[in-house]
Each structure stands twice: as structure tokens, then as C-alpha cells.
N, C-alpha and C. Protein backbone atom coordinates (compact mmCIF):
# COMPACT_ATOMS: atom_id res chain seq x y z
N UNK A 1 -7.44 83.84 77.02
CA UNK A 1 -7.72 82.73 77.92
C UNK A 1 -7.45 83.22 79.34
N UNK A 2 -8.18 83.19 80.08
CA UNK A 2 -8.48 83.80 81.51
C UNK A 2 -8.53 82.60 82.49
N UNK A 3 -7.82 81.66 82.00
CA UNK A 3 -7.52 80.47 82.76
C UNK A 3 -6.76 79.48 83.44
N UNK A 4 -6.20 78.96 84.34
CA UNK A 4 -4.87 78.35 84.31
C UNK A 4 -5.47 76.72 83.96
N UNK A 5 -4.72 76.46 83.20
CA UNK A 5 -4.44 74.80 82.08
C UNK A 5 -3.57 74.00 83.94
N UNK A 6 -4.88 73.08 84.36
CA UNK A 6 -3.74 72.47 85.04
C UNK A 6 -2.83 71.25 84.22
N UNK A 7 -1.94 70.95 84.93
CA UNK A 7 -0.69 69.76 84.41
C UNK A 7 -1.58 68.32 84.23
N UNK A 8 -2.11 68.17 83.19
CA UNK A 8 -2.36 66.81 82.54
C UNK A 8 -1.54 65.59 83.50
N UNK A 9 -2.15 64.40 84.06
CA UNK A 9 -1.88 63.36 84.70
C UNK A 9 -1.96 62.01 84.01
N UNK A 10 -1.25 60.90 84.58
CA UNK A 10 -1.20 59.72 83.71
C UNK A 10 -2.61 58.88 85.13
N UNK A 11 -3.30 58.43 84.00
CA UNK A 11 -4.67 57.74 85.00
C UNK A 11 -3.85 56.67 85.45
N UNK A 12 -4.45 56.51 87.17
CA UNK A 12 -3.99 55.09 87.16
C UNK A 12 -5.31 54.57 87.85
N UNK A 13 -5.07 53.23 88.77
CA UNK A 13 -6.32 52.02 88.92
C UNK A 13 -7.02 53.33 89.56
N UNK A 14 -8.50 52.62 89.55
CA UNK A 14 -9.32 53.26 90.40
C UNK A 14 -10.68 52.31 90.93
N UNK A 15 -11.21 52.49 92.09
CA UNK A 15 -12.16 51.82 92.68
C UNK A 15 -11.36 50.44 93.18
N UNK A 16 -11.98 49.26 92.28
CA UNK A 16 -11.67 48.05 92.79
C UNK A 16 -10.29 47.86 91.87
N UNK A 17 -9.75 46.77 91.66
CA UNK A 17 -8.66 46.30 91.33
C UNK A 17 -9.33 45.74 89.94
N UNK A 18 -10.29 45.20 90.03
CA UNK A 18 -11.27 44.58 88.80
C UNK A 18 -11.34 46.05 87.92
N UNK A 19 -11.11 46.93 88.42
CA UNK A 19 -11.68 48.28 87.21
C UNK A 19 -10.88 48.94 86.74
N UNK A 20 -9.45 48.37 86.61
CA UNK A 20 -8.56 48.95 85.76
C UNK A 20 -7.92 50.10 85.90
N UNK A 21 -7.20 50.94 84.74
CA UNK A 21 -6.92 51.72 85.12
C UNK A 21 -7.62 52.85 84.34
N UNK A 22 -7.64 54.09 84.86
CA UNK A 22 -8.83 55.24 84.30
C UNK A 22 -8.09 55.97 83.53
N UNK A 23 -9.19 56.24 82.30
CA UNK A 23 -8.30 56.68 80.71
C UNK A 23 -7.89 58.33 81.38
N UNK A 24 -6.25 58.63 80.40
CA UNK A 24 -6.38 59.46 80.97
C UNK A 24 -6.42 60.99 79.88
N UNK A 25 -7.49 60.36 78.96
CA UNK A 25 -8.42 61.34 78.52
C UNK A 25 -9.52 61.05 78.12
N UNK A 26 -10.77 61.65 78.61
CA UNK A 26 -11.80 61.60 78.22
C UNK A 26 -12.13 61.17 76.58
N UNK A 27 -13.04 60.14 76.59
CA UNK A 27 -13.40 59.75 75.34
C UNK A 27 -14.79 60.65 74.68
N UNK A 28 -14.40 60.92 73.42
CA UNK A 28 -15.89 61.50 72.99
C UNK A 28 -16.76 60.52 73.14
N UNK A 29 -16.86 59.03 73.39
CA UNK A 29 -18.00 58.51 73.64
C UNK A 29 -18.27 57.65 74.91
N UNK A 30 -17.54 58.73 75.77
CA UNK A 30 -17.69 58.33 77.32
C UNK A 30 -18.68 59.47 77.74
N UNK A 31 -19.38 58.61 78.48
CA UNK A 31 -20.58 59.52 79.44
C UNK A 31 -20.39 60.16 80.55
N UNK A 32 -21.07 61.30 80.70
CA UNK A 32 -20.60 62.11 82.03
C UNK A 32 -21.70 61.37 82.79
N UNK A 33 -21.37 60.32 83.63
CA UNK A 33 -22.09 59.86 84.48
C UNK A 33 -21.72 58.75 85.47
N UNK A 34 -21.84 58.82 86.32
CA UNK A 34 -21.06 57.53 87.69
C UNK A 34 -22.57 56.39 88.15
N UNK A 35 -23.62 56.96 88.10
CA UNK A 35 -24.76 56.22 88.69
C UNK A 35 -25.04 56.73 90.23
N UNK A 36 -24.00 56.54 90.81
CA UNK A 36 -24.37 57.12 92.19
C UNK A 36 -23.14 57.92 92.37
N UNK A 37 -23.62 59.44 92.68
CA UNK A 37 -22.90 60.45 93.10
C UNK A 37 -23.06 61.51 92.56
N UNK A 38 -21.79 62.49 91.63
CA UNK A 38 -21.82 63.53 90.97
C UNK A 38 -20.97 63.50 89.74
N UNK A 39 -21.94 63.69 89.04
CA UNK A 39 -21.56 63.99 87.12
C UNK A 39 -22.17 64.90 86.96
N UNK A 40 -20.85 65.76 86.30
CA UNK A 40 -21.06 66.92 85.92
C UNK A 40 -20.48 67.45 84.94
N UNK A 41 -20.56 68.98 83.73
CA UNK A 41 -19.75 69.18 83.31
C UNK A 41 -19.90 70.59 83.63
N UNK A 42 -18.59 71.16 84.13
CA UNK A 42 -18.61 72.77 84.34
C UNK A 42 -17.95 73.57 83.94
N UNK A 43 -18.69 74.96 83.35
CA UNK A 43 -18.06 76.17 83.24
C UNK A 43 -17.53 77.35 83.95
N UNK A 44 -15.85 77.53 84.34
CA UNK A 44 -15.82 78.42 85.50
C UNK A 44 -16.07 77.99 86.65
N UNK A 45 -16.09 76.76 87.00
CA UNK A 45 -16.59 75.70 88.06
C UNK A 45 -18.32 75.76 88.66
N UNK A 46 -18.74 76.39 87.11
CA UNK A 46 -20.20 76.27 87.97
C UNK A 46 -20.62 75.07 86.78
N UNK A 47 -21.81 74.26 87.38
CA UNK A 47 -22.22 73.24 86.25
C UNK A 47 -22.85 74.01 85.11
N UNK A 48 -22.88 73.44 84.24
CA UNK A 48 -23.89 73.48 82.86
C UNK A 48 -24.66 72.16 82.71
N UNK A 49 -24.11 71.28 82.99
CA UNK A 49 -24.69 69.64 83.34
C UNK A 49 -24.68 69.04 84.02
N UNK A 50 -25.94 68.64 84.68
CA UNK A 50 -25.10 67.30 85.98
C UNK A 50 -25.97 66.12 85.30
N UNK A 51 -25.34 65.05 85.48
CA UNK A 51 -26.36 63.58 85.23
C UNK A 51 -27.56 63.89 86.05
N UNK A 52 -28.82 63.38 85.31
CA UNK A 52 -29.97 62.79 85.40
C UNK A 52 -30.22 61.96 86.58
N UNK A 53 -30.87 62.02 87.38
CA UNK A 53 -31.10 60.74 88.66
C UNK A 53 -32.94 60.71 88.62
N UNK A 54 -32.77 59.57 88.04
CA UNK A 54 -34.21 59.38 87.92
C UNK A 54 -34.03 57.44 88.21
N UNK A 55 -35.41 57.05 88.54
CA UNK A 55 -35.88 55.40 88.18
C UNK A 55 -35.30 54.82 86.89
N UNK A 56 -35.82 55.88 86.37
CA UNK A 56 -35.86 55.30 84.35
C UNK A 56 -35.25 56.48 84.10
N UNK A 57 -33.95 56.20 82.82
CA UNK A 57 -33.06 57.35 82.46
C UNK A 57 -32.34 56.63 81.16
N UNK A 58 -32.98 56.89 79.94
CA UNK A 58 -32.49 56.15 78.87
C UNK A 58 -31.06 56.64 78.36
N UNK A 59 -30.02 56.13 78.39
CA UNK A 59 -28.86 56.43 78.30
C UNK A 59 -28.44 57.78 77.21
N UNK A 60 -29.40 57.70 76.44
CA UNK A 60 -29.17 59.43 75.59
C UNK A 60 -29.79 60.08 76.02
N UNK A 61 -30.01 60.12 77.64
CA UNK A 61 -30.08 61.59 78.49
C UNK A 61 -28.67 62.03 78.95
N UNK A 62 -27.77 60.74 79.18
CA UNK A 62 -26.44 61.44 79.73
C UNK A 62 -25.48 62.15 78.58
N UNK A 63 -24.78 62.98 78.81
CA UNK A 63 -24.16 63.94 77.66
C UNK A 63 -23.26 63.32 77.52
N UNK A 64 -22.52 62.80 76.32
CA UNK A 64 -20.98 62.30 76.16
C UNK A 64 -20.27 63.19 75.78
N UNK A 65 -19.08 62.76 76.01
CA UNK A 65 -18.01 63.87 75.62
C UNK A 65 -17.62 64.61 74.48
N UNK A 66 -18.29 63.96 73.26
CA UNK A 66 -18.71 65.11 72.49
C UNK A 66 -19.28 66.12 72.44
N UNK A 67 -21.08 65.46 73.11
CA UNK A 67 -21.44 66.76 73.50
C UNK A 67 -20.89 68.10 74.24
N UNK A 68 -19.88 67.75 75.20
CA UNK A 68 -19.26 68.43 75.82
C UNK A 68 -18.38 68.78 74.98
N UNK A 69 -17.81 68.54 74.57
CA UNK A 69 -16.76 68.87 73.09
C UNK A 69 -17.54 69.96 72.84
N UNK A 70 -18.54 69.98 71.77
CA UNK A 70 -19.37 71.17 70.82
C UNK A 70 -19.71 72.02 71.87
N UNK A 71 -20.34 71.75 73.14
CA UNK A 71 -20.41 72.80 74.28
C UNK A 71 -19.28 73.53 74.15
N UNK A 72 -18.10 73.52 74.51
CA UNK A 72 -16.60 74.14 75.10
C UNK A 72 -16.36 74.48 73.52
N UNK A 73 -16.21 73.87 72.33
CA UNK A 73 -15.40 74.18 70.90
C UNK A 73 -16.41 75.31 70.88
N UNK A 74 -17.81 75.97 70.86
CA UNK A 74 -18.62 76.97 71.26
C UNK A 74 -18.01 78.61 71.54
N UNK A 75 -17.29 77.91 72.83
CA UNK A 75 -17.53 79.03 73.80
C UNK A 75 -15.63 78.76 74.41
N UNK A 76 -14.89 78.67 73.76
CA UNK A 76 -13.35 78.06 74.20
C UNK A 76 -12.77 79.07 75.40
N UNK A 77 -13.05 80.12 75.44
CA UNK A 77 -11.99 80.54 76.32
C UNK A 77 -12.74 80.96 78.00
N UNK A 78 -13.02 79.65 78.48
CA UNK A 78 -13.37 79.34 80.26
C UNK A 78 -12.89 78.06 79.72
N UNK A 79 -13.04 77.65 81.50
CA UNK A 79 -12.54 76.84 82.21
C UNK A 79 -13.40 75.70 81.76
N UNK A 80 -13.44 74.73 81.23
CA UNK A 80 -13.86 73.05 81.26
C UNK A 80 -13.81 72.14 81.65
N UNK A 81 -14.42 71.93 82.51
CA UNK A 81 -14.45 70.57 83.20
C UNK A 81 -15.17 70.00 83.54
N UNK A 82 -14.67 68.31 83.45
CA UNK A 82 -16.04 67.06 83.48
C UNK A 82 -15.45 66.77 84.81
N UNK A 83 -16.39 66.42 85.49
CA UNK A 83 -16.25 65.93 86.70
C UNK A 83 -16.90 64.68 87.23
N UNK A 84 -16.14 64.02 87.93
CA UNK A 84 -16.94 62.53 88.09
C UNK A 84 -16.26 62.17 89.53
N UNK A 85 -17.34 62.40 90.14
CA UNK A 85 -17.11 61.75 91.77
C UNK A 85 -18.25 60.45 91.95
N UNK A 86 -17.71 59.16 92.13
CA UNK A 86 -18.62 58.58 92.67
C UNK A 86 -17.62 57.18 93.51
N UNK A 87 -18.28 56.04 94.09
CA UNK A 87 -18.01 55.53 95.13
C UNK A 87 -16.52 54.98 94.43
N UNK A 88 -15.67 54.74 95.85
CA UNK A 88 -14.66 54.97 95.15
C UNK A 88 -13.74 55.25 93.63
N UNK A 89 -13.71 56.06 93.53
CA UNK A 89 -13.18 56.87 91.92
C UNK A 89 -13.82 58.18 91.51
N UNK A 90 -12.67 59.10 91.61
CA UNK A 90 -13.19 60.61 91.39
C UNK A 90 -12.23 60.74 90.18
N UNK A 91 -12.34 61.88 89.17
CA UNK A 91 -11.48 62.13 88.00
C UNK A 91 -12.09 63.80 87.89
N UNK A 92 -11.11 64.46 87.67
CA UNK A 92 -11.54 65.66 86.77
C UNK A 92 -10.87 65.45 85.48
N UNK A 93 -11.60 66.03 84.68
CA UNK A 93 -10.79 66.73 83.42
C UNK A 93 -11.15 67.75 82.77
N UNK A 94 -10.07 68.47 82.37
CA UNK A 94 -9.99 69.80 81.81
C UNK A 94 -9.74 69.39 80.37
N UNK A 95 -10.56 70.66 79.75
CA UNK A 95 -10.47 70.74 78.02
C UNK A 95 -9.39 71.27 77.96
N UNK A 96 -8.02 70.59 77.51
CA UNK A 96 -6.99 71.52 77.00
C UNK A 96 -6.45 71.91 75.73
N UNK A 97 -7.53 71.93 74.46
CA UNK A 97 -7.65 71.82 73.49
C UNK A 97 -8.74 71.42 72.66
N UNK A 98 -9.05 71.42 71.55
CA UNK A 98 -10.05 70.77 70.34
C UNK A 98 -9.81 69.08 70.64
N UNK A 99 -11.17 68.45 71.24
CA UNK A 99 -11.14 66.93 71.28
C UNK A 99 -10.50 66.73 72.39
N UNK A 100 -9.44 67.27 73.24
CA UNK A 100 -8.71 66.65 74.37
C UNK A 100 -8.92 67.40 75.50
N UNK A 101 -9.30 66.62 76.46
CA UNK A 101 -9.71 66.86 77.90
C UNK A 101 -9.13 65.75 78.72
N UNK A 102 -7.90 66.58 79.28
CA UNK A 102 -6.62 65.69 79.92
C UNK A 102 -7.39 65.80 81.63
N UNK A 103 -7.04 64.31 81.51
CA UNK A 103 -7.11 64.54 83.54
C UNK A 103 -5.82 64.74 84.00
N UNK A 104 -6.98 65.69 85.04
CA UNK A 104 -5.87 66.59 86.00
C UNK A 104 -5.99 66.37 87.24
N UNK A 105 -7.19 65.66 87.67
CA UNK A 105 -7.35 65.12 89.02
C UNK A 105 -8.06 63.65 89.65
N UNK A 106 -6.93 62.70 89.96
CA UNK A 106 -7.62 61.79 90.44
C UNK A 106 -7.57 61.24 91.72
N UNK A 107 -9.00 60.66 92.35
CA UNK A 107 -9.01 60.65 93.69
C UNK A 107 -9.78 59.07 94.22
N UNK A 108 -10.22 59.02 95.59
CA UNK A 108 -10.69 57.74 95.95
C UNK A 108 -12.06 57.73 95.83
N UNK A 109 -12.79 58.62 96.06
CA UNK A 109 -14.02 59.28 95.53
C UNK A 109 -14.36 59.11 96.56
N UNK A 110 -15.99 58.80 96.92
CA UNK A 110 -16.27 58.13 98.46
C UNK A 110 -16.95 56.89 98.74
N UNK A 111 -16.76 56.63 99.92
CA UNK A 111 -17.48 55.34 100.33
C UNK A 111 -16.55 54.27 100.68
């Protein structure tokens, strides 16, 4: 492993007050996708996926975290990470294991 594992974080609120607080691990049946901004999932910090931005985008175009699962369980030893920046609420998470991709970074996102 040619990687440093950052320190796993406890999610807290994000965006509005109405939106709770952000899981703080990725679900296999959460989507890499915000609607407006950047979804992504990357290897070595370069993408392999970013969400779809189209008019029409039938929801099994966006990859869930399984898919990303079988991506990374693949190919385990780089860097993994889903990334989700959009209007207020940013999250990274890193694969730190089989099924678990702990967040390691959360932010205000923009706007």
C-alpha cells in the first residue's frame, strides 16, 4: 500500500439545518452525485468517474457506492476516493477497507 489512510471523521450537519447530519460512511447505495457541482470518484486523485450533467440523466447513470466498491475491491492498493463538492456541503471519503469508505473530509462546499 503506497498510501497514507487519512484519520476517519465523525459527519456532522451540513448545508441547511433541514439536512441533517452527513453519514459518516459512505453507503453502498448512496450515489456519487450532488446535482450541481462535482461528483466524483478518484484514483491517486485523478477521476475514474465524475457524475453525468446532462437535461435527462436516468438515475442508473450515477455510480453508487458499490459500484465503487467492485471498482477499488479490483484494484485495492491506490488511493480511493469519492468526492462530493456541491452548494453548501463538501465530503471526501477514502476506502479504508472491503465495504468501508470513512470520511475524512468535511467542508461548506460553495455558494
Amino acid at each position: 500500500m503506497g498510501f497514507e489512510k487519512k484519520p476517519a471523521i465523525q459527519g456532522a450537519l451540513g448545508g441547511c439545518l433541514n439536512c441533517g447530519v452527513r453519514p459518516s460512511l459512505f453507503p453502498a447505495d448512496g450515489l456519487i452525485a450532488v446535482g450541481f457541482g462535482y461528483a466524483a470518484l478518484h484514483r491517486d486523485g485523478q477521476p475514474v468517474y465524475t457524475e453525468p450533467y446532462s437535461d435527462v440523466v436516468a438515475e442508473t447513470e450515477y455510480m453508487t457506492g458499490a459500484q465503487a466498491e467492485a471498482l477499488a475491491a479490483a484494484d485495492p492498493d491506490h488511493d480511493w476516493q469519492i468526492v462530493l463538492e456541491g452548494p453548501l456541503s463538501g465530503r471526501t471519503y477514502q476506502r479504508h477497507g472491503q465495504n468501508e469508505w470513512a470520511l475524512i473530509e468535511q467542508n461548506a462546499g460553495f455558494a
